[in-house]
N, C-alpha and C. Protein backbone atom coordinates (compact mmCIF):
# COMPACT_ATOMS: atom_id res chain seq x y z
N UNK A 1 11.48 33.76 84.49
CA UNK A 1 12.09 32.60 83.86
C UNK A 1 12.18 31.46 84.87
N UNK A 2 12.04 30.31 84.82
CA UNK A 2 12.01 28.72 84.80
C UNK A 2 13.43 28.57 85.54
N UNK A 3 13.46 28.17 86.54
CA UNK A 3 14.68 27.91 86.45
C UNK A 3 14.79 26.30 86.85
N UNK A 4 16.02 25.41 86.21
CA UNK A 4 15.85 24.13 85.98
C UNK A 4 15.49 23.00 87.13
N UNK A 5 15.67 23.72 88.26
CA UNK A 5 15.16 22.89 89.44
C UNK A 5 13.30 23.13 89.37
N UNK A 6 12.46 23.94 88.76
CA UNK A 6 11.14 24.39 88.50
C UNK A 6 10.67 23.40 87.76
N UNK A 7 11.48 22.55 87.02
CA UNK A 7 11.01 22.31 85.96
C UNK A 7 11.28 19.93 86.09
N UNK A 8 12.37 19.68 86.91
CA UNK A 8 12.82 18.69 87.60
C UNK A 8 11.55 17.46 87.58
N UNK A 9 11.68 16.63 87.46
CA UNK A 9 10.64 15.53 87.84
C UNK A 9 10.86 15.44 89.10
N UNK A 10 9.66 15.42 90.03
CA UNK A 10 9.58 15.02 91.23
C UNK A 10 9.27 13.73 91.93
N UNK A 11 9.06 13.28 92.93
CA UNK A 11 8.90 11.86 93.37
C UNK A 11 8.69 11.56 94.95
N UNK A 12 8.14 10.39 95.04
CA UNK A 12 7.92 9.91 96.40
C UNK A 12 8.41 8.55 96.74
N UNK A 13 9.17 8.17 97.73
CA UNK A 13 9.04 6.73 98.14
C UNK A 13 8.47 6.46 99.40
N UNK A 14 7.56 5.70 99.59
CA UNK A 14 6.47 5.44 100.28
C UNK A 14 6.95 4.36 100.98
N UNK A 15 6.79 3.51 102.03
CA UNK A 15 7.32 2.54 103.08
C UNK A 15 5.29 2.74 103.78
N UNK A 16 5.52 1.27 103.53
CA UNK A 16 3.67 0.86 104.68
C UNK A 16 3.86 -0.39 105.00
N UNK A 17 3.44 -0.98 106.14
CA UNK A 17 3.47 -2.16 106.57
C UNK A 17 2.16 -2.51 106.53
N UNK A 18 1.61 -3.81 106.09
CA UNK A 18 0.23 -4.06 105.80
C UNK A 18 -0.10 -5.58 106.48
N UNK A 19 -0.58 -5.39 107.63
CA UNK A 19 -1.64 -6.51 108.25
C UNK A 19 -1.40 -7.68 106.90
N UNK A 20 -1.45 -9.18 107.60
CA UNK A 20 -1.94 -9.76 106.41
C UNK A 20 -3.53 -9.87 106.62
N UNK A 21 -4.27 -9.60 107.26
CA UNK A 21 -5.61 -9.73 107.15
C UNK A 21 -6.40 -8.61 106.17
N UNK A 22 -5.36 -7.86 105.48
CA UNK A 22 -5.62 -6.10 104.34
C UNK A 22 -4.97 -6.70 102.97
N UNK A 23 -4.40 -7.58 103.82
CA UNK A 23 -3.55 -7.73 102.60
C UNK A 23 -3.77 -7.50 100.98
N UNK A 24 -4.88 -8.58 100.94
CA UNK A 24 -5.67 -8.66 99.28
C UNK A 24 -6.33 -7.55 99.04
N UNK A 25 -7.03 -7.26 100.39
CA UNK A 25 -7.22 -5.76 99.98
C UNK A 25 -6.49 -4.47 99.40
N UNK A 26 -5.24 -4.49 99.98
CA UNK A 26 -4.41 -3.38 99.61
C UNK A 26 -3.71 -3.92 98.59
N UNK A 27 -3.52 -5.21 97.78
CA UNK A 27 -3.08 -5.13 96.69
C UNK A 27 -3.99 -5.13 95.87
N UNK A 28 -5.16 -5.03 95.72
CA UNK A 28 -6.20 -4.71 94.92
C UNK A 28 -6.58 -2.83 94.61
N UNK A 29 -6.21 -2.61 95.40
CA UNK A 29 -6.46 -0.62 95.61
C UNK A 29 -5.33 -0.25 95.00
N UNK A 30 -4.17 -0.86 95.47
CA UNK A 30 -3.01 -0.53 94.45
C UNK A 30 -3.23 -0.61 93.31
N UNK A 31 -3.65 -1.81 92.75
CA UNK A 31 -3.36 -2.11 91.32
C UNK A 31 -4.29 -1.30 90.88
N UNK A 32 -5.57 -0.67 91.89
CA UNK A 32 -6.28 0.36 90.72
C UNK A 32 -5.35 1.69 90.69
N UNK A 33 -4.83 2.05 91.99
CA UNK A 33 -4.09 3.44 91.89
C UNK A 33 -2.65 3.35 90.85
N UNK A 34 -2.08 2.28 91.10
CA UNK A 34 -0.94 2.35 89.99
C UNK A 34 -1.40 2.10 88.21
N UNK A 35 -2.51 1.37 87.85
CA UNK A 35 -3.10 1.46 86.91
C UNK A 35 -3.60 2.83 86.37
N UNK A 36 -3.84 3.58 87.31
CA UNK A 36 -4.70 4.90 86.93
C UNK A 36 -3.75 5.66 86.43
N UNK A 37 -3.09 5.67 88.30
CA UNK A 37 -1.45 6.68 87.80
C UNK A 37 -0.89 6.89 86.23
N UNK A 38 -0.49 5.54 86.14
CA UNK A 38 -0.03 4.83 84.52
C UNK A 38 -0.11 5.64 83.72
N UNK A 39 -1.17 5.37 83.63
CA UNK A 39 -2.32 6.61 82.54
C UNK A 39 -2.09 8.24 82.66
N UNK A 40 -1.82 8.28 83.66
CA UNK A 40 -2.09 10.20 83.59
C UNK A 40 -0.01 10.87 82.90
N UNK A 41 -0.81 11.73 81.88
CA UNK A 41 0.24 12.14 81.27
C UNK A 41 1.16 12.98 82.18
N UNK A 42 0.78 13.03 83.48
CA UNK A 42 2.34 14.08 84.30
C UNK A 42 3.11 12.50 85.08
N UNK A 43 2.52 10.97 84.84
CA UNK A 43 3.16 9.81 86.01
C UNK A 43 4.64 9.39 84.73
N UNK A 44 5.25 9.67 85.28
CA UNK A 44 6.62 9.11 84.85
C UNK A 44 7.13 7.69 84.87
N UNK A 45 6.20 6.99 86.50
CA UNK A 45 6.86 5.95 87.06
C UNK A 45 5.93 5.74 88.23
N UNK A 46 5.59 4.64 88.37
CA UNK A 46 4.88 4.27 89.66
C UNK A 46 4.96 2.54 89.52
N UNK A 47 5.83 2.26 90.79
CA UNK A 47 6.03 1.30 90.62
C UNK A 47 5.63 0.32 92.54
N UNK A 48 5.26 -0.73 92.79
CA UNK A 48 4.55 -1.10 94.33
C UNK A 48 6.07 -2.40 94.25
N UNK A 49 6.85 -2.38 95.44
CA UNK A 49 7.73 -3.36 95.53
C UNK A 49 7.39 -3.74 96.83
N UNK A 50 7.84 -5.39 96.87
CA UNK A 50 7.35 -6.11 98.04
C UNK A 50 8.63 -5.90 98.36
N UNK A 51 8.70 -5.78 99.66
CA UNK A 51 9.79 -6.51 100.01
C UNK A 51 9.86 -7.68 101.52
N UNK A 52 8.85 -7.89 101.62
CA UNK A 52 8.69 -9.27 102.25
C UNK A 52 8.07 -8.92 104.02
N UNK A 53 7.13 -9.78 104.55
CA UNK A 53 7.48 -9.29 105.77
C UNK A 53 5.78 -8.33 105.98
N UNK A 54 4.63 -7.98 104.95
CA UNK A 54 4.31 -7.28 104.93
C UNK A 54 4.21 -5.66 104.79
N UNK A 55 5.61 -5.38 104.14
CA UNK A 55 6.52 -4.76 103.93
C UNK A 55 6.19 -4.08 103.12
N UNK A 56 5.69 -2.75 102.30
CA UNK A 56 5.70 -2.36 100.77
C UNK A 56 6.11 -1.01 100.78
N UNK A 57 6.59 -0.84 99.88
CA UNK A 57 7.49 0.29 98.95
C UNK A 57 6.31 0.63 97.70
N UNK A 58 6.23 1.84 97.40
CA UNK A 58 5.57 3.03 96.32
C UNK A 58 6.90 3.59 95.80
N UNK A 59 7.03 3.20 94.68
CA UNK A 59 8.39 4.62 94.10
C UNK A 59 7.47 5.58 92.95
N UNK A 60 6.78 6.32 92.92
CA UNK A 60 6.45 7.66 91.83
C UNK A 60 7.05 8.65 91.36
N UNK A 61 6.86 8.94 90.49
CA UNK A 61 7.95 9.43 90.26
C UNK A 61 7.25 10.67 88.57
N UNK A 62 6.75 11.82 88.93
CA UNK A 62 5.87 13.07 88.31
C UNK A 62 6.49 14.22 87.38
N UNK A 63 5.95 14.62 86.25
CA UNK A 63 6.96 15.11 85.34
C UNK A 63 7.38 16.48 86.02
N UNK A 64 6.29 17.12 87.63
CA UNK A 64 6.40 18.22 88.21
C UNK A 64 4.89 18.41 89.59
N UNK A 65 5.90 19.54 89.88
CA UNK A 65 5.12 19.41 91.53
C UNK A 65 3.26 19.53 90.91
N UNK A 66 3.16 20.11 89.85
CA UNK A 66 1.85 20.33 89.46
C UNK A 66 1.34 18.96 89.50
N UNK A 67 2.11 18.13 88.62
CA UNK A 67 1.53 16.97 87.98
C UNK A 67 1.46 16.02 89.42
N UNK A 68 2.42 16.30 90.08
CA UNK A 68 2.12 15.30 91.51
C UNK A 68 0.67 15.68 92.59
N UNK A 69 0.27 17.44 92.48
CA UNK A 69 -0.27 17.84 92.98
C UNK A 69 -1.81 16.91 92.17
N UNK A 70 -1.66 17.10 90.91
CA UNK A 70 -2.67 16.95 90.06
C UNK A 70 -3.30 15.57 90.65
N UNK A 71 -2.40 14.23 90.81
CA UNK A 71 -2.60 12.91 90.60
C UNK A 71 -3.39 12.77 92.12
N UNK A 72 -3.22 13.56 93.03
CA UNK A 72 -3.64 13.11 94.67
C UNK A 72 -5.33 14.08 93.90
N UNK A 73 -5.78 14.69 93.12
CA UNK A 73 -7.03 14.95 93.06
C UNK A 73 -8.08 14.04 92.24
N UNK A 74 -7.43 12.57 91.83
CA UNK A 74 -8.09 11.65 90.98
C UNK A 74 -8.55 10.49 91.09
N UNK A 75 -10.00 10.05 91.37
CA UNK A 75 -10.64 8.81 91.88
C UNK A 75 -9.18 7.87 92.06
N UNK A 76 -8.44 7.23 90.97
CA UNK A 76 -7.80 5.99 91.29
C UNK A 76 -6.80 6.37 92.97
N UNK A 77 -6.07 7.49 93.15
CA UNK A 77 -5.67 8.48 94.26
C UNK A 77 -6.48 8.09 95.34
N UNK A 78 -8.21 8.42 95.52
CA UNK A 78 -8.94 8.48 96.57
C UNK A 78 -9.51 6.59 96.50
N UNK A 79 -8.76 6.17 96.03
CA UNK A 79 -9.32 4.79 96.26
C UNK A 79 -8.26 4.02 97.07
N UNK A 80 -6.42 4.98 97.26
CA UNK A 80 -5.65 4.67 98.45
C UNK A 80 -5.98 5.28 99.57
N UNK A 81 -6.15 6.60 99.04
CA UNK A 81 -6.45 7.07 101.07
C UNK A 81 -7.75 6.85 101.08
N UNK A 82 -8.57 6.16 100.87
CA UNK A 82 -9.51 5.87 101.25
C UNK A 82 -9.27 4.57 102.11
N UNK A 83 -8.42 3.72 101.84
CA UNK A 83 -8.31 2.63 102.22
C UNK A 83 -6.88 2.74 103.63
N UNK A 84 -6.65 4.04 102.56
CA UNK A 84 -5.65 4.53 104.13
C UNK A 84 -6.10 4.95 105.26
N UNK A 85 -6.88 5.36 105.40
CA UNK A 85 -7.68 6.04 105.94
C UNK A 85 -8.49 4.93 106.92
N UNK A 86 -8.96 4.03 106.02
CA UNK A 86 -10.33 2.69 107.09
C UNK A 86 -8.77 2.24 107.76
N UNK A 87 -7.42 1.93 107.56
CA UNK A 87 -6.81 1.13 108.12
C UNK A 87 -5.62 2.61 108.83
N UNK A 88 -6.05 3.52 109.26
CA UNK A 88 -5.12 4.43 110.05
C UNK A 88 -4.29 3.92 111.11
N UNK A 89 -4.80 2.82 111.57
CA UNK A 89 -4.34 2.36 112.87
C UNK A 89 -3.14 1.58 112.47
N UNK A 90 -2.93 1.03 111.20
CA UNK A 90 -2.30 0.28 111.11
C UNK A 90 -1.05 0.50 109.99
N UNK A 91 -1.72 0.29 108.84
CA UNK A 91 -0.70 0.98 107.55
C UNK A 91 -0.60 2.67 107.54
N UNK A 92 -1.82 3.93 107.89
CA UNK A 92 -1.45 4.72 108.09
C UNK A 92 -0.52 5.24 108.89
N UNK A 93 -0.58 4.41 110.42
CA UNK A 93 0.37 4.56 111.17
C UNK A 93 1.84 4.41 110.98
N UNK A 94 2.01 3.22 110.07
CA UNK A 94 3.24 2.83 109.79
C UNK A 94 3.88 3.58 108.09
N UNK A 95 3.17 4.72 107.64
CA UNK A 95 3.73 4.64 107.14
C UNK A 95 4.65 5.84 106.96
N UNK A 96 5.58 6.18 105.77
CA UNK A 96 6.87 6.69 105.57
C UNK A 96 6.25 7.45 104.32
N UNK A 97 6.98 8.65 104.44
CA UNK A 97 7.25 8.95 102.81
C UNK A 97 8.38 10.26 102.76
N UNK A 98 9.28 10.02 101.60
CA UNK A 98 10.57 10.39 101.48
C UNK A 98 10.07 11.12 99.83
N UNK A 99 10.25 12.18 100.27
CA UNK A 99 10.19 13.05 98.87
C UNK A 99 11.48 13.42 97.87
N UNK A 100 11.89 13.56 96.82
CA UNK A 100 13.15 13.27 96.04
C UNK A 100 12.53 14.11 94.76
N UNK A 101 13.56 14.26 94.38
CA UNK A 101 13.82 15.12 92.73
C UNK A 101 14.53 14.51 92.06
N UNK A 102 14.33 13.78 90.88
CA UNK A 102 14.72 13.07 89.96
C UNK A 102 16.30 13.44 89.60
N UNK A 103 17.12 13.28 89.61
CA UNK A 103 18.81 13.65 88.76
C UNK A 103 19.12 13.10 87.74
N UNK A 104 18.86 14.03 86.47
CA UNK A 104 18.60 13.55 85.22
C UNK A 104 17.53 13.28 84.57
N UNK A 105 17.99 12.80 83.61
CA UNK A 105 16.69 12.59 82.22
C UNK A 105 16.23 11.02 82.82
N UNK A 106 14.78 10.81 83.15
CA UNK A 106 13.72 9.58 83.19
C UNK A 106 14.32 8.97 82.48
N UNK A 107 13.54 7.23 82.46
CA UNK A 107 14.34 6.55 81.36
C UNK A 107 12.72 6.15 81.57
């Protein structure tokens, strides 16, 4: 049997600092990865916040560890670390990620 933490929406918040010379670049890769995300029936929530400074925040947020596992195996996925990846030195280096379990029902 399931027990209710098995079953929990899961999540990430992400922290990257981005060159402005990537800049347009990395808001262009986003908007395909959060577009894609969108779409896939385990994304709850995926949302890119500025917060100034070159500064950005990822909040996702997955109906389960499957469905989070699922989304890192899907072109729009390999079109961030791909781009994570050409810029390691910089946004890979800088970045963060804070894993969380949803408390409560999604809205």
């Amino acid at each position: 049997r399931a027990s209710l933490e098995d079953t929990m929406p899961v999540g990430v918040w992400v922290t990257v600092k981005v060159p402005d010379e990537v800049k347009e670049e990395f808001l262009k890769v986003m908007e395909i990865d959060m577009k894609g995300s969108r779409a896939e029936e385990g994304c709850l929530r995926f949302d890119l916040l500025d917060q100034g400074g070159g500064v950005y925040n990822f909040y996702e947020v997955y109906a389960s560890d499957e469905a989070a596992a699922h989304h890192k195996t899907l072109p729009h996925y390999k079109a961030w670390a791909d781009f994570k990846a050409k810029n390691m030195e910089t946004i890979g280096a800088s970045q963060t990620v804070n894993k969380f379990t949803l408390v409560g029902e999604p809205q």
